[in-house]
C-alpha atoms as a PDB file:
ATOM      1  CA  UNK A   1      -4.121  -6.218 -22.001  1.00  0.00           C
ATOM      2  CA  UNK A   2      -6.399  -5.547 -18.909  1.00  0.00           C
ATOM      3  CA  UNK A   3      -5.455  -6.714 -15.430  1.00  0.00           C
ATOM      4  CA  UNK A   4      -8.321  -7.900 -13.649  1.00  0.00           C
ATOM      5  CA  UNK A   5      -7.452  -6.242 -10.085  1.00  0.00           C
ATOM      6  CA  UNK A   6      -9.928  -8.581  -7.920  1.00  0.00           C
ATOM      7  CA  UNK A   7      -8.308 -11.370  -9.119  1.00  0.00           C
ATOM      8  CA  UNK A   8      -4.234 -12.015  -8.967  1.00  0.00           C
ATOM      9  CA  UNK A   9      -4.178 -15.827  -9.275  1.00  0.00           C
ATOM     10  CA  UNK A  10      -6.099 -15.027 -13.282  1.00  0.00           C
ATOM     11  CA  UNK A  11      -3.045 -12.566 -14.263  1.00  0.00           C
ATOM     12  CA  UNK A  12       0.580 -13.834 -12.615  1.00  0.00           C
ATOM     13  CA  UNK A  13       0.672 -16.982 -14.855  1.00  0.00           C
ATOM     14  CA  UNK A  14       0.772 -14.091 -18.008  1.00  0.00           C
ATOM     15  CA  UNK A  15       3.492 -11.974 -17.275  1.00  0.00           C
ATOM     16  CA  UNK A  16       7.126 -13.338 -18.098  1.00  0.00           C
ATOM     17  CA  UNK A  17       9.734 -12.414 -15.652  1.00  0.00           C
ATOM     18  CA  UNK A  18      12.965 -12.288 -16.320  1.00  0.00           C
ATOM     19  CA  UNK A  19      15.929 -14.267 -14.879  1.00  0.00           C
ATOM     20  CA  UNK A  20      15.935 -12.300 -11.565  1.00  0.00           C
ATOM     21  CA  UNK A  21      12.556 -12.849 -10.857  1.00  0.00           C
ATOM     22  CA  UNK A  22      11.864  -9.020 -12.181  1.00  0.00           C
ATOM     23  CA  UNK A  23       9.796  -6.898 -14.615  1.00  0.00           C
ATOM     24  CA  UNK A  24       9.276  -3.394 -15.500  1.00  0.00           C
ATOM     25  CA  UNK A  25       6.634  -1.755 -14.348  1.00  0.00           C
ATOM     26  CA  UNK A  26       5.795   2.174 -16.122  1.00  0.00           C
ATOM     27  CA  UNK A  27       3.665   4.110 -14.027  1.00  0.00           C
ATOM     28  CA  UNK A  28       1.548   6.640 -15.692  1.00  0.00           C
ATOM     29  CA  UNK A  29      -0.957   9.210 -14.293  1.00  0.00           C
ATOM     30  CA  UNK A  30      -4.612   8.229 -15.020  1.00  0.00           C
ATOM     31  CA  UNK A  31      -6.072  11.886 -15.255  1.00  0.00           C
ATOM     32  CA  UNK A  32      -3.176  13.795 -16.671  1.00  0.00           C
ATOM     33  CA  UNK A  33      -1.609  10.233 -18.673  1.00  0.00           C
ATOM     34  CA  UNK A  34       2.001  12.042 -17.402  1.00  0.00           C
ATOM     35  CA  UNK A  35       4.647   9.243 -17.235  1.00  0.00           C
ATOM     36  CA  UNK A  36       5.656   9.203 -13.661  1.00  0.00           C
ATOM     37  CA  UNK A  37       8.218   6.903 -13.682  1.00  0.00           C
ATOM     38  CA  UNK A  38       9.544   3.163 -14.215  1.00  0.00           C
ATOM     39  CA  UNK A  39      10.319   0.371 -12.071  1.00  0.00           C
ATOM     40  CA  UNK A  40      10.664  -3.116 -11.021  1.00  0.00           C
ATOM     41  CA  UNK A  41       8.564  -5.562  -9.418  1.00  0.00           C
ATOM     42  CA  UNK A  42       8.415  -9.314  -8.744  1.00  0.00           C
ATOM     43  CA  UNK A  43       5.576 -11.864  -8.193  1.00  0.00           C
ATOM     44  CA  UNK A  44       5.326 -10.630  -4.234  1.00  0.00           C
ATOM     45  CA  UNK A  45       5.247  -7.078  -5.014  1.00  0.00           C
ATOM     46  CA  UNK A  46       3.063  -7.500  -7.631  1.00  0.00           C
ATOM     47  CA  UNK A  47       0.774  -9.383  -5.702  1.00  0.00           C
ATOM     48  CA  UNK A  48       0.606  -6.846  -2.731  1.00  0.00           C
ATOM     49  CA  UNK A  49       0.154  -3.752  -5.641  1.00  0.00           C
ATOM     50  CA  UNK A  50      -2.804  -5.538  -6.822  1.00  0.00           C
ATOM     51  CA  UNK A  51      -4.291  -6.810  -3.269  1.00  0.00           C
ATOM     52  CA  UNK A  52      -3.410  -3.177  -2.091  1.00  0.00           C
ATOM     53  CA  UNK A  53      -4.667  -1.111  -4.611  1.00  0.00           C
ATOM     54  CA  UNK A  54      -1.822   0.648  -3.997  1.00  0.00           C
ATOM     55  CA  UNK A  55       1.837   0.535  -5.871  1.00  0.00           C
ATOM     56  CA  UNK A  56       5.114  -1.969  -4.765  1.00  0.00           C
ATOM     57  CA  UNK A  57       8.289  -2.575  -6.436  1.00  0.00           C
ATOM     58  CA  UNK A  58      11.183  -4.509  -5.752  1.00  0.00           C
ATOM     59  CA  UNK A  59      14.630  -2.740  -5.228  1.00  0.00           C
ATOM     60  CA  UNK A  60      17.196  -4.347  -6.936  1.00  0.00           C
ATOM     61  CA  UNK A  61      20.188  -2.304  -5.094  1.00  0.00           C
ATOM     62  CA  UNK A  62      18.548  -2.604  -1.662  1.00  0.00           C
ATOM     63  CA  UNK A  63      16.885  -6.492  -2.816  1.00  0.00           C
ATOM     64  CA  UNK A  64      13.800  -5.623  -0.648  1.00  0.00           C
ATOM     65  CA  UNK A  65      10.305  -4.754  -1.676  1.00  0.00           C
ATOM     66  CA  UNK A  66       9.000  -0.905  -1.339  1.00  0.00           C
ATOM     67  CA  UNK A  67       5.993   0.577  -0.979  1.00  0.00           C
ATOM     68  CA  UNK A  68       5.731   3.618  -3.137  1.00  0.00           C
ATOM     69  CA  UNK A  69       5.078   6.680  -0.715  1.00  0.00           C
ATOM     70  CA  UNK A  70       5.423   5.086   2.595  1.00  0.00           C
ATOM     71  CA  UNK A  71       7.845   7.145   4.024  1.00  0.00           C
ATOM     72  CA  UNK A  72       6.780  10.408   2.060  1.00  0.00           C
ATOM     73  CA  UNK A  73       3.177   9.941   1.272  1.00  0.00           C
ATOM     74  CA  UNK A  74       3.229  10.239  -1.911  1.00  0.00           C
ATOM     75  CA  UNK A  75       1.270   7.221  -2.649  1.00  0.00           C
ATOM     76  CA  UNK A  76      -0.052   5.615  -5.842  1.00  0.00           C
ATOM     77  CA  UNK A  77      -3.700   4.847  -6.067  1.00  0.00           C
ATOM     78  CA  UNK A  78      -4.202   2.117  -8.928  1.00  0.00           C
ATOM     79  CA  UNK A  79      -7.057   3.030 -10.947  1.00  0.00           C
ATOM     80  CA  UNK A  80      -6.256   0.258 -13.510  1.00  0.00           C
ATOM     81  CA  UNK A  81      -3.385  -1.655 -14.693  1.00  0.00           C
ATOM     82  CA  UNK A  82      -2.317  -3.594 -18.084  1.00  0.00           C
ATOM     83  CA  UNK A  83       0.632  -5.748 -19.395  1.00  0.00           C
ATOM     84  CA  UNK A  84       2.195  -5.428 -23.014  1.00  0.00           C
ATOM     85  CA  UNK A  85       1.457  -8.020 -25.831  1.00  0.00           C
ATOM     86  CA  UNK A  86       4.573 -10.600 -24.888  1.00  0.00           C
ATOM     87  CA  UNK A  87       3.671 -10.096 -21.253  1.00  0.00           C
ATOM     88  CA  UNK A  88       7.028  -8.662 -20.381  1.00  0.00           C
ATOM     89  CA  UNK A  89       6.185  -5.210 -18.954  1.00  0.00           C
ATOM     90  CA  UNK A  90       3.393  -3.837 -16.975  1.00  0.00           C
ATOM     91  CA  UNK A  91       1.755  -0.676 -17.116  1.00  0.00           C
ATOM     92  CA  UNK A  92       0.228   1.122 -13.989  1.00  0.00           C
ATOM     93  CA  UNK A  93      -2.442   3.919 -14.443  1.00  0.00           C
ATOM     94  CA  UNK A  94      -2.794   5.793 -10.983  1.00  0.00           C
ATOM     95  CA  UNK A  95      -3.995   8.561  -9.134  1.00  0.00           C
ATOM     96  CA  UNK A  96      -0.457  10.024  -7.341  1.00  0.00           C
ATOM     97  CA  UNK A  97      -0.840  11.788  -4.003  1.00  0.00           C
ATOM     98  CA  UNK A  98       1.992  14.601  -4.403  1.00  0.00           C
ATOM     99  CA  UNK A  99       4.711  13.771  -6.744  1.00  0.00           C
ATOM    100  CA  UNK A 100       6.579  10.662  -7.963  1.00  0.00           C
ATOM    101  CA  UNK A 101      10.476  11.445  -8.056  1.00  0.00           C
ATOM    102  CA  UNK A 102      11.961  11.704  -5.125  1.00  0.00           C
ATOM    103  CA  UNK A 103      13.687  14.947  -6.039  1.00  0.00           C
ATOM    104  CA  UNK A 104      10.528  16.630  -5.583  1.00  0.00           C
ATOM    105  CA  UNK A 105       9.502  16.931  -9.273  1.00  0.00           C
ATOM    106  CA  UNK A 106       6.116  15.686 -10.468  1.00  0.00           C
ATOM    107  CA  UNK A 107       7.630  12.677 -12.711  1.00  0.00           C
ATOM    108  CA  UNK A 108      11.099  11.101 -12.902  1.00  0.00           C
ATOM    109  CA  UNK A 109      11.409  11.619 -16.550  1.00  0.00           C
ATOM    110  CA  UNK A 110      12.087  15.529 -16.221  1.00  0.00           C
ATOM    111  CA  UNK A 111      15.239  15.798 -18.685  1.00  0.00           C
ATOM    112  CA  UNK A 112      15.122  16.090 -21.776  1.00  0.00           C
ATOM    113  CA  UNK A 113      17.505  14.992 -25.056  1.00  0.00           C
ATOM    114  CA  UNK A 114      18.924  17.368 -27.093  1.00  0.00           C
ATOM    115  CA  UNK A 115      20.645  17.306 -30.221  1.00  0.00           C
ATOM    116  CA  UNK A 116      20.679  13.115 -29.710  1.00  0.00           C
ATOM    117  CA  UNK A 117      23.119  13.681 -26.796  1.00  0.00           C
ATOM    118  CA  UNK A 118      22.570  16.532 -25.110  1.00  0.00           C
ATOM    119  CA  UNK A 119      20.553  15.695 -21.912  1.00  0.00           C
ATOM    120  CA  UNK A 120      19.377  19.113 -20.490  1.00  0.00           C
ATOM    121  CA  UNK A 121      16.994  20.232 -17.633  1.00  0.00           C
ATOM    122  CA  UNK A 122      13.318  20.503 -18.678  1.00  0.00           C
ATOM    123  CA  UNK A 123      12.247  24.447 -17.981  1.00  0.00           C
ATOM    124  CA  UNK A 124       9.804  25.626 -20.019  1.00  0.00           C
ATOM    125  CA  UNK A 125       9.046  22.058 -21.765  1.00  0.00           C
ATOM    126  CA  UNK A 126       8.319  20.722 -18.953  1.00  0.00           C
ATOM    127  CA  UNK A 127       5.099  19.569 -17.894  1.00  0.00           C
ATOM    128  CA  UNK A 128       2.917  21.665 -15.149  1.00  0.00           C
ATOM    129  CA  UNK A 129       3.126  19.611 -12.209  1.00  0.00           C
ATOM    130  CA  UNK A 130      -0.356  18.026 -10.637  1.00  0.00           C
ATOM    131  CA  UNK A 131      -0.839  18.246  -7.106  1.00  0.00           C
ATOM    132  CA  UNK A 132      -4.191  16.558  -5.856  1.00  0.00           C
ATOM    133  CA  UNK A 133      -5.498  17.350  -9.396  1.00  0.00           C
ATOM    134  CA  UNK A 134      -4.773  21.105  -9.475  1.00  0.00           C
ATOM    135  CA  UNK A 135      -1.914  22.405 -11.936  1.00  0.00           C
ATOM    136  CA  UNK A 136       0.591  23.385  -9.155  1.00  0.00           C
ATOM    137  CA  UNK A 137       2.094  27.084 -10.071  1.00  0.00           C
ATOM    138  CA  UNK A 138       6.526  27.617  -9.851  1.00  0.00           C
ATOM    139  CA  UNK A 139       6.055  28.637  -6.300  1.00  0.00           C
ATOM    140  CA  UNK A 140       4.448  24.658  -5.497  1.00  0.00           C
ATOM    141  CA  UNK A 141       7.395  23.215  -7.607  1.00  0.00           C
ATOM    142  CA  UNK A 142       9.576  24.692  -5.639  1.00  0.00           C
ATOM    143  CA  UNK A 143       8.032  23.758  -2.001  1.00  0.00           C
ATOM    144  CA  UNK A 144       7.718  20.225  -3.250  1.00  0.00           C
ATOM    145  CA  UNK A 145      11.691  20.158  -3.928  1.00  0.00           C
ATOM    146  CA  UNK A 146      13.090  22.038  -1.225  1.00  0.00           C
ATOM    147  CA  UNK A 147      10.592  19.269   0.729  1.00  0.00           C
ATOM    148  CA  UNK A 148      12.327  16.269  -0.404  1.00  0.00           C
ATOM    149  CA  UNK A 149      15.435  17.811   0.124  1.00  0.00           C
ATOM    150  CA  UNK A 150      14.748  18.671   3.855  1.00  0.00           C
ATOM    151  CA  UNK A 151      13.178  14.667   4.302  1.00  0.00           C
ATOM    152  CA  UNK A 152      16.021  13.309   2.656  1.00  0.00           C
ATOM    153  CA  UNK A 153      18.109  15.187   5.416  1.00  0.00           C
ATOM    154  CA  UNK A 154      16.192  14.101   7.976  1.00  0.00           C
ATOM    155  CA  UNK A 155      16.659  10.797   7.618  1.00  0.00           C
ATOM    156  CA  UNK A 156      20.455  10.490   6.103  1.00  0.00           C
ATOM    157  CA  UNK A 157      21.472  13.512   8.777  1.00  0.00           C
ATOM    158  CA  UNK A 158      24.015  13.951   6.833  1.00  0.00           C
ATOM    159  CA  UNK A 159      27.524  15.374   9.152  1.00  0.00           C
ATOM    160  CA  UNK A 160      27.728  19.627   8.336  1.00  0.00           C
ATOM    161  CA  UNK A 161      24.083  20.303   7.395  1.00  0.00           C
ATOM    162  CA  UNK A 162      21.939  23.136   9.080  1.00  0.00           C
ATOM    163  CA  UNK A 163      18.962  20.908   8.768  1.00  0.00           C
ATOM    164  CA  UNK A 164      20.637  18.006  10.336  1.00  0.00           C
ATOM    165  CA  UNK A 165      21.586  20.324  13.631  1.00  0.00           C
ATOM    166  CA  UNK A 166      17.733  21.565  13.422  1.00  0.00           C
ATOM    167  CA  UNK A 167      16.341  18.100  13.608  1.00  0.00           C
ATOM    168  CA  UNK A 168      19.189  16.639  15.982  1.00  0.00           C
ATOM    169  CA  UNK A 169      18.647  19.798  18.869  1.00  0.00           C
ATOM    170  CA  UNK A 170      14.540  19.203  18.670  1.00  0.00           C
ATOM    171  CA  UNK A 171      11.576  20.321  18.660  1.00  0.00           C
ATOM    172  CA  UNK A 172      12.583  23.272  21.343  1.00  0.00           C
ATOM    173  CA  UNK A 173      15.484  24.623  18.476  1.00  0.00           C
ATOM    174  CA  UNK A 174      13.152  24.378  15.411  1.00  0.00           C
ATOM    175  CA  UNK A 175      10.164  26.053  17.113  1.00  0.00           C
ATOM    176  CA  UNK A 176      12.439  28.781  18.209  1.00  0.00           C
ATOM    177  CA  UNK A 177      13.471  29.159  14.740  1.00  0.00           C
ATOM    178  CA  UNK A 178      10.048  29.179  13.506  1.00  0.00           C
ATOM    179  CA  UNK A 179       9.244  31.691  16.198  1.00  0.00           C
ATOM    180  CA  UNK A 180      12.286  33.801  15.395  1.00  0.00           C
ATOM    181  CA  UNK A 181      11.959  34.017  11.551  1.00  0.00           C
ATOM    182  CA  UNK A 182       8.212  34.744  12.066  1.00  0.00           C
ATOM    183  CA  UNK A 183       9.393  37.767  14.071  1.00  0.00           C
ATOM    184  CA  UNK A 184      11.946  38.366  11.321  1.00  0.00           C
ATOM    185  CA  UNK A 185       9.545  39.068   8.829  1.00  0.00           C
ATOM    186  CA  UNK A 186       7.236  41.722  10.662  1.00  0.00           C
ATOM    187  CA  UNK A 187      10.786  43.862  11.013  1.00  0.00           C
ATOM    188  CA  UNK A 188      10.866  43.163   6.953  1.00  0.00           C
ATOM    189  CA  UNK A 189       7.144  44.423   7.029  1.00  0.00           C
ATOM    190  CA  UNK A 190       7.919  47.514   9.217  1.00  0.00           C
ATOM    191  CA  UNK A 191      10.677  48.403   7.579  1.00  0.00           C
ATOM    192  CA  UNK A 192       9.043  48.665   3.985  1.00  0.00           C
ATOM    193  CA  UNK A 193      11.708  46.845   2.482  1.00  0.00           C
ATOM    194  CA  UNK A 194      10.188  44.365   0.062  1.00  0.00           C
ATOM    195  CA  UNK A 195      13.820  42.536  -0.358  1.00  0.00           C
ATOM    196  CA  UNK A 196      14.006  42.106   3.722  1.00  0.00           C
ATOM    197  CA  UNK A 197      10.622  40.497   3.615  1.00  0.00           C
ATOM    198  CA  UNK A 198      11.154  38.006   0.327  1.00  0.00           C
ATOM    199  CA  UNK A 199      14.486  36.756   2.245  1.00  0.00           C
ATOM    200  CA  UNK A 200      12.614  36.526   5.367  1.00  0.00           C
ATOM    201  CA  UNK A 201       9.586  35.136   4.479  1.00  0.00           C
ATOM    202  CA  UNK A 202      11.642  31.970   2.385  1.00  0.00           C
ATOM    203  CA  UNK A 203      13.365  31.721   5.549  1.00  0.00           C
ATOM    204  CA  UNK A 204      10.333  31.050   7.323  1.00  0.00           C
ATOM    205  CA  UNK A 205       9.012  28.877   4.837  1.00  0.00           C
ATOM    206  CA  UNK A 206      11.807  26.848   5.431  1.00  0.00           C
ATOM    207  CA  UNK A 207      11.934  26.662   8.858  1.00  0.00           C
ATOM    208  CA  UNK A 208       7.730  25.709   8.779  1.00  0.00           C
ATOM    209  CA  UNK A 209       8.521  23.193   6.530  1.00  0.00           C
ATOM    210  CA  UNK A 210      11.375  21.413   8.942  1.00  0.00           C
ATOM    211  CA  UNK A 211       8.742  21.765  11.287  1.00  0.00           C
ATOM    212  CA  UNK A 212       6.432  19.591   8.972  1.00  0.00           C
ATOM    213  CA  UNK A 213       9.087  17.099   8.221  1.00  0.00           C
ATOM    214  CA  UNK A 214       9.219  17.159  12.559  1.00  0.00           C
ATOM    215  CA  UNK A 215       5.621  15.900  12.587  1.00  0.00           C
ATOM    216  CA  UNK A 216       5.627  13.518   9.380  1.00  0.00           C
ATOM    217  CA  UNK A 217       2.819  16.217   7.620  1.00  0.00           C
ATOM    218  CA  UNK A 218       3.214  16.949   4.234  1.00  0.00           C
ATOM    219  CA  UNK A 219       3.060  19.149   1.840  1.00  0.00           C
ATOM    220  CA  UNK A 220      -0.415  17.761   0.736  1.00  0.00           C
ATOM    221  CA  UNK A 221      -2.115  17.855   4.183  1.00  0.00           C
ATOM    222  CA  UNK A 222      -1.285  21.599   3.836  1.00  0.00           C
ATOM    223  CA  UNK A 223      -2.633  21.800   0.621  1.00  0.00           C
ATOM    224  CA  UNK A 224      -5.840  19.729   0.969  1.00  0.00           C
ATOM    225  CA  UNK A 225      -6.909  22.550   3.704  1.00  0.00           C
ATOM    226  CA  UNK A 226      -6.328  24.884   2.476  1.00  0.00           C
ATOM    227  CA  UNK A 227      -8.685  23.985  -1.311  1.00  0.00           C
ATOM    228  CA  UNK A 228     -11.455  23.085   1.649  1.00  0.00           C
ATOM    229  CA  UNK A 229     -10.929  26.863   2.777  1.00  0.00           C
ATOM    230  CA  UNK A 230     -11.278  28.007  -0.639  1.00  0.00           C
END
């Protein structure tokens, strides 16, 4: 059933939440219908999704609300939402800015079952990923996860990780590195060695995109200008 989106008083008095105050909430891409990925929200967070526009859940191992994308900006637009026939789970069609899991993969539900028990890595089953509405190639999939790996360090800093001593010496340190892997992969070029310039060029890529995570710009902003340039 249809969630009227102007009007939250008219809807909260239908959905049944259960003894913690909770209920699901699947979130499903309106152009592609992907399944992004499930989650929980009560009356608050519901009420700021639908006042918003814009997705909230409730964590139950942090017990806080969260706004989808705040930290990464990979937001959820709300282009309509429903609730189920007993009124105990929600459904949440949206348009997502980047991806949805935070392991850098366009939806959560990227495993698949096999053989009943078997749960496997999705390769070739998988779905094509959707960045701002464009089917996003292996080289994008693999940007978006090495991303979230390189935020995730950034703000855990976890004790013996290269990216933690990048973002803990500065913005000096990572610009050298950007500078020096930059000049890395002109040798690679001038030395007509096509394996010296693949290593150096992901090197650099890696180093830019520590430099991104530096300045809070993602992936996205990168990709938005560059579809104007095209």
């Amino acid at each position: 059933m249809n969630i009227n989106l102007d009007n939250f008083a008219d809807i909260k008095d239908k959905i049944k939440f259960d003894s913690n105050g909770l209920v699901a909430a699947i979130i499903q891409d309106a152009t592609s219908k992907q399944v992004l990925m499930m989650a929980y929200m009560n009356e608050e967070s519901l009420k700021l999704s639908v006042e918003t526009k814009e997705t909230h859940f409730y964590s139950r191992s942090r017990q806080e609300l969260w706004h989808k994308g705040k930290t990464s900006g990979h937001t959820q637009s709300i282009r309509g939402a429903y609730y189920d026939c007993d009124g105990d789970a929600l459904l949440f069609m949206v348009e997502q800015k980047g991806v949805a899991c935070h392991t850098g993969a366009q939806s959560c539900f990227h495993n698949a079952i096999k053989e009943g028990t078997e749960l496997e890595e999705l390769t070739e089953s998988e779905p094509t990923p959707i960045i701002n509405g464009e089917l996003a190639n292996e080289l994008g999939k693999t940007l978006a996860a090495v991303f979230a790996v390189i935020k995730s360090r950034q703000q855990e800093l976890p004790e013996g990780s290269y990216t933690t001593y990048l973002f803990n010496k500065g913005q000096d340190k990572i610009l050298k590195k950007v500078a020096e892997e930059a000049g890395e992969v002109i040798i690679g070029s001038k030395n007509n060695s096509n394996e010296e310039i693949i290593y150096e060029i992901s090197d650099l890529f890696y180093h830019l995109m520590v430099l991104m995570a530096y300045h809070e710009i993602e992936l996205t902003n990168i990709s938005d200008e560059l579809m104007k340039r095209r």
